[in-house]
C-alpha atoms as a PDB file:
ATOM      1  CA  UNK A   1     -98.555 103.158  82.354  1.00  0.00           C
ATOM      2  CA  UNK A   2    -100.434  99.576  82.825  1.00  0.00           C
ATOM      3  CA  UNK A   3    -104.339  99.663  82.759  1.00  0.00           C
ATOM      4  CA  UNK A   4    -105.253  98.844  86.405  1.00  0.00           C
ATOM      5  CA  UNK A   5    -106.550  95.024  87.081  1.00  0.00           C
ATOM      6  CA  UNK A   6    -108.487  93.706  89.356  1.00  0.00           C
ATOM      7  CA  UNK A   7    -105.482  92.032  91.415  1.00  0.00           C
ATOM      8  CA  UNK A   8    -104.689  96.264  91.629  1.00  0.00           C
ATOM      9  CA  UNK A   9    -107.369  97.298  93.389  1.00  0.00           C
ATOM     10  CA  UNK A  10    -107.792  97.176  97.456  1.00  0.00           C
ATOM     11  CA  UNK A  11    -111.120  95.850  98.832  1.00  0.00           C
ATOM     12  CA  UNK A  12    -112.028  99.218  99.333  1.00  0.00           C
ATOM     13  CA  UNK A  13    -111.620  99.854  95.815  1.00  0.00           C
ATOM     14  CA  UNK A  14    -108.220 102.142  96.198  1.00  0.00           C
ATOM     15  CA  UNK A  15    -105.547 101.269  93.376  1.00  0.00           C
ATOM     16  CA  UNK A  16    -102.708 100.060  94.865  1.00  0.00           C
ATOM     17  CA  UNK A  17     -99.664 102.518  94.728  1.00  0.00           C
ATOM     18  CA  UNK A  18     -97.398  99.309  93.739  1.00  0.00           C
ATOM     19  CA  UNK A  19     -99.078  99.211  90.480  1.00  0.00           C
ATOM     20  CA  UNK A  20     -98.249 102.297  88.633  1.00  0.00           C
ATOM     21  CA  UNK A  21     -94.389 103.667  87.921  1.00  0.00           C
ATOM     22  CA  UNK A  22     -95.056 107.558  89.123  1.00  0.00           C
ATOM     23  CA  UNK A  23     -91.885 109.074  89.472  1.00  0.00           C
ATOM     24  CA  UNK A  24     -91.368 110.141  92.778  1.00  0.00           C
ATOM     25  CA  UNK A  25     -90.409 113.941  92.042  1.00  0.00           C
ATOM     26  CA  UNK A  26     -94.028 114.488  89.603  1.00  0.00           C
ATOM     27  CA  UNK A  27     -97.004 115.348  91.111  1.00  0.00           C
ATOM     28  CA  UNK A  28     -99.817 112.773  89.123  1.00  0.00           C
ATOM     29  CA  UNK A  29    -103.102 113.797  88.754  1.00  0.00           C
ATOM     30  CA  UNK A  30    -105.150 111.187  90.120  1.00  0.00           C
ATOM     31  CA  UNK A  31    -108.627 109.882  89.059  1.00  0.00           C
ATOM     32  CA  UNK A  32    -111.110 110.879  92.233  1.00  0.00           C
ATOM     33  CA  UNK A  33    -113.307 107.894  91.165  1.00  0.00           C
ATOM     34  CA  UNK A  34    -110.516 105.169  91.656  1.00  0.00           C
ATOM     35  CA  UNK A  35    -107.208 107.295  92.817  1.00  0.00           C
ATOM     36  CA  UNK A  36    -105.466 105.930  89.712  1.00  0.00           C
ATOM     37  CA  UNK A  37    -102.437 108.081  89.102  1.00  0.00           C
ATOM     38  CA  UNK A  38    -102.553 109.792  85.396  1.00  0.00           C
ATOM     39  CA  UNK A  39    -100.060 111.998  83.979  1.00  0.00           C
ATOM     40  CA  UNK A  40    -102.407 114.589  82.331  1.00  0.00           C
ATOM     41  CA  UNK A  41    -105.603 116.433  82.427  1.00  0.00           C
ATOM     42  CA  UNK A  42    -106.586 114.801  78.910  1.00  0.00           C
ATOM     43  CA  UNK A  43    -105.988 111.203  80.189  1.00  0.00           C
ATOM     44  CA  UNK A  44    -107.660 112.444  83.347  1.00  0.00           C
ATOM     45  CA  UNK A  45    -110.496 113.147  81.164  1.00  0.00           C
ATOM     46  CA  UNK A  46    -110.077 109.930  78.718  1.00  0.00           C
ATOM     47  CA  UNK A  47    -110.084 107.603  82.067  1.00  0.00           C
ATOM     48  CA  UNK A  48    -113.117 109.133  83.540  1.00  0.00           C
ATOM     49  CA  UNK A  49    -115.058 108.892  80.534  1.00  0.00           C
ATOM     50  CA  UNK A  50    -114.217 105.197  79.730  1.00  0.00           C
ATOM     51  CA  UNK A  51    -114.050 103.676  83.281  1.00  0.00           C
ATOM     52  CA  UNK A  52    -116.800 105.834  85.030  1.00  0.00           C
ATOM     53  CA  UNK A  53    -118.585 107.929  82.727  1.00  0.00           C
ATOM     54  CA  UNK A  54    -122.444 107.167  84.360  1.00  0.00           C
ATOM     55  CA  UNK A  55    -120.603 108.199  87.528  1.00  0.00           C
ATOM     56  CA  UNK A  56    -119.178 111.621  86.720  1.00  0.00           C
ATOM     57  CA  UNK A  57    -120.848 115.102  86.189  1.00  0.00           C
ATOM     58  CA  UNK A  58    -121.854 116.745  83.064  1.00  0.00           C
ATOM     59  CA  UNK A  59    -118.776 118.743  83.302  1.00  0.00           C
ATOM     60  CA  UNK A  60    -116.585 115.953  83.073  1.00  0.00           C
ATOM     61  CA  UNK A  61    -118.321 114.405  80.843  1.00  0.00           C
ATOM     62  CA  UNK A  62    -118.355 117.120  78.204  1.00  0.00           C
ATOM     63  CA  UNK A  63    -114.399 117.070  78.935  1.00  0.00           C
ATOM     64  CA  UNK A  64    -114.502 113.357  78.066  1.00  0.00           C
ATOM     65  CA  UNK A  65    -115.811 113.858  74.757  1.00  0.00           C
ATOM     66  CA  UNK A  66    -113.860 116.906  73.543  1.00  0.00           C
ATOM     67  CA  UNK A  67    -110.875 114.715  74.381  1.00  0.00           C
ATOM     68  CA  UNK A  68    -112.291 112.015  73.017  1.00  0.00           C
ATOM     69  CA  UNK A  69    -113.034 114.132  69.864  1.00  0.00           C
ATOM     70  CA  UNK A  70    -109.353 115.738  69.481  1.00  0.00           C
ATOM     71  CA  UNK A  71    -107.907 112.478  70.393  1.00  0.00           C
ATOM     72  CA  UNK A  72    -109.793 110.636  67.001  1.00  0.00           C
ATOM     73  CA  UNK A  73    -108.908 113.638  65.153  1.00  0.00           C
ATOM     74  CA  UNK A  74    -104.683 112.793  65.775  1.00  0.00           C
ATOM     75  CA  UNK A  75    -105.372 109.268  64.819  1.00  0.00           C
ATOM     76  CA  UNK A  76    -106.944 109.781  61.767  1.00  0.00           C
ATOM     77  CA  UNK A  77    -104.377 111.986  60.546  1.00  0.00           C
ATOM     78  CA  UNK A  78    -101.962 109.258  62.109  1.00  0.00           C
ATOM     79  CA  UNK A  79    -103.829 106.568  60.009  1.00  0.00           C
ATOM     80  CA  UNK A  80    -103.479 108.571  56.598  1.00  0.00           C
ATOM     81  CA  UNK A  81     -99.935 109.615  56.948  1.00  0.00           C
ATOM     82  CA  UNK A  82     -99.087 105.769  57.988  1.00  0.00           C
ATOM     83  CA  UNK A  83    -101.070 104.332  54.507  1.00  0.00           C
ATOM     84  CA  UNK A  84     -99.296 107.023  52.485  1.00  0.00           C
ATOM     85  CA  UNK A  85     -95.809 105.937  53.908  1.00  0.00           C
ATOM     86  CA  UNK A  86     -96.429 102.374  53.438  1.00  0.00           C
ATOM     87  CA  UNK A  87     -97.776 103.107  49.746  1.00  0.00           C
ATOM     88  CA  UNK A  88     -94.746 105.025  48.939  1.00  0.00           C
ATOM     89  CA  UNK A  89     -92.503 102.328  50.115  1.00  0.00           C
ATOM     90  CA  UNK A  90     -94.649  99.737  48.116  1.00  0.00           C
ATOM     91  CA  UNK A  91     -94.042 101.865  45.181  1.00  0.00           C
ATOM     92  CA  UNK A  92     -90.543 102.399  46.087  1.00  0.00           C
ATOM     93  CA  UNK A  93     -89.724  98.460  46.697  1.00  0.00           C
ATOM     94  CA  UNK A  94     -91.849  97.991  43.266  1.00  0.00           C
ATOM     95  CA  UNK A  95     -89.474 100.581  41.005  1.00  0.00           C
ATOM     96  CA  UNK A  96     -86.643  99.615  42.876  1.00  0.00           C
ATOM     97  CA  UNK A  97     -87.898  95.840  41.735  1.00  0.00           C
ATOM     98  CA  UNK A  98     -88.332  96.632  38.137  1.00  0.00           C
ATOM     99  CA  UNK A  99     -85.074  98.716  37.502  1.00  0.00           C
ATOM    100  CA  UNK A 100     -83.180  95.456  38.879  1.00  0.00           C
ATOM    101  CA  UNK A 101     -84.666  93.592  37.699  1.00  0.00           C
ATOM    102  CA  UNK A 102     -83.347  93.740  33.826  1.00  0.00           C
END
């Protein structure tokens, strides 16, 4: 899914259907701020916090940031099991390097 632009949005501040691929049998969940069409509650929650978080209530605000939380604890992990693959295949390349090498 594209992040909306502002060619995407009516003058009445409606996102145009034309700009989002939403397959026609799923039901999105869509954003009540800007009717942009998301595909789950956590991106529900991610949009509203980062497009119109002085907007929303406290309740979706608190559902912002526990997303927002969970989602920085995947990419951490993410990051650390992406440096330990590259420095085992640094490693790798460097003994494969010095048994050829001969």
């Amino acid at each position: 899914m594209t992040r909306q632009t502002a060619e995407n949005r009516s003058e009445a501040g409606e996102v145009e259907e034309s700009a989002f691929d939403v397959p026609a049998d799923s039901e999105p969940i869509v954003c009540p701020y800007c009717s942009m069409p998301l595909s789950t509650e956590r991106q529900r929650s991610l949009h509203i916090g980062l497009d119109h978080y002085h907007e929303s209530t406290d309740r979706e605000q608190e559902a912002f940031r526990e997303a927002y939380a969970e989602e920085e604890k995947e990419l951490s992990r993410f990051r650390i099991v992406a440096l330990g693959g590259l420095v085992a295949l640094y490693f790798g390349f460097l003994l494969v390097y010095a048994l050829l090498a001969v």
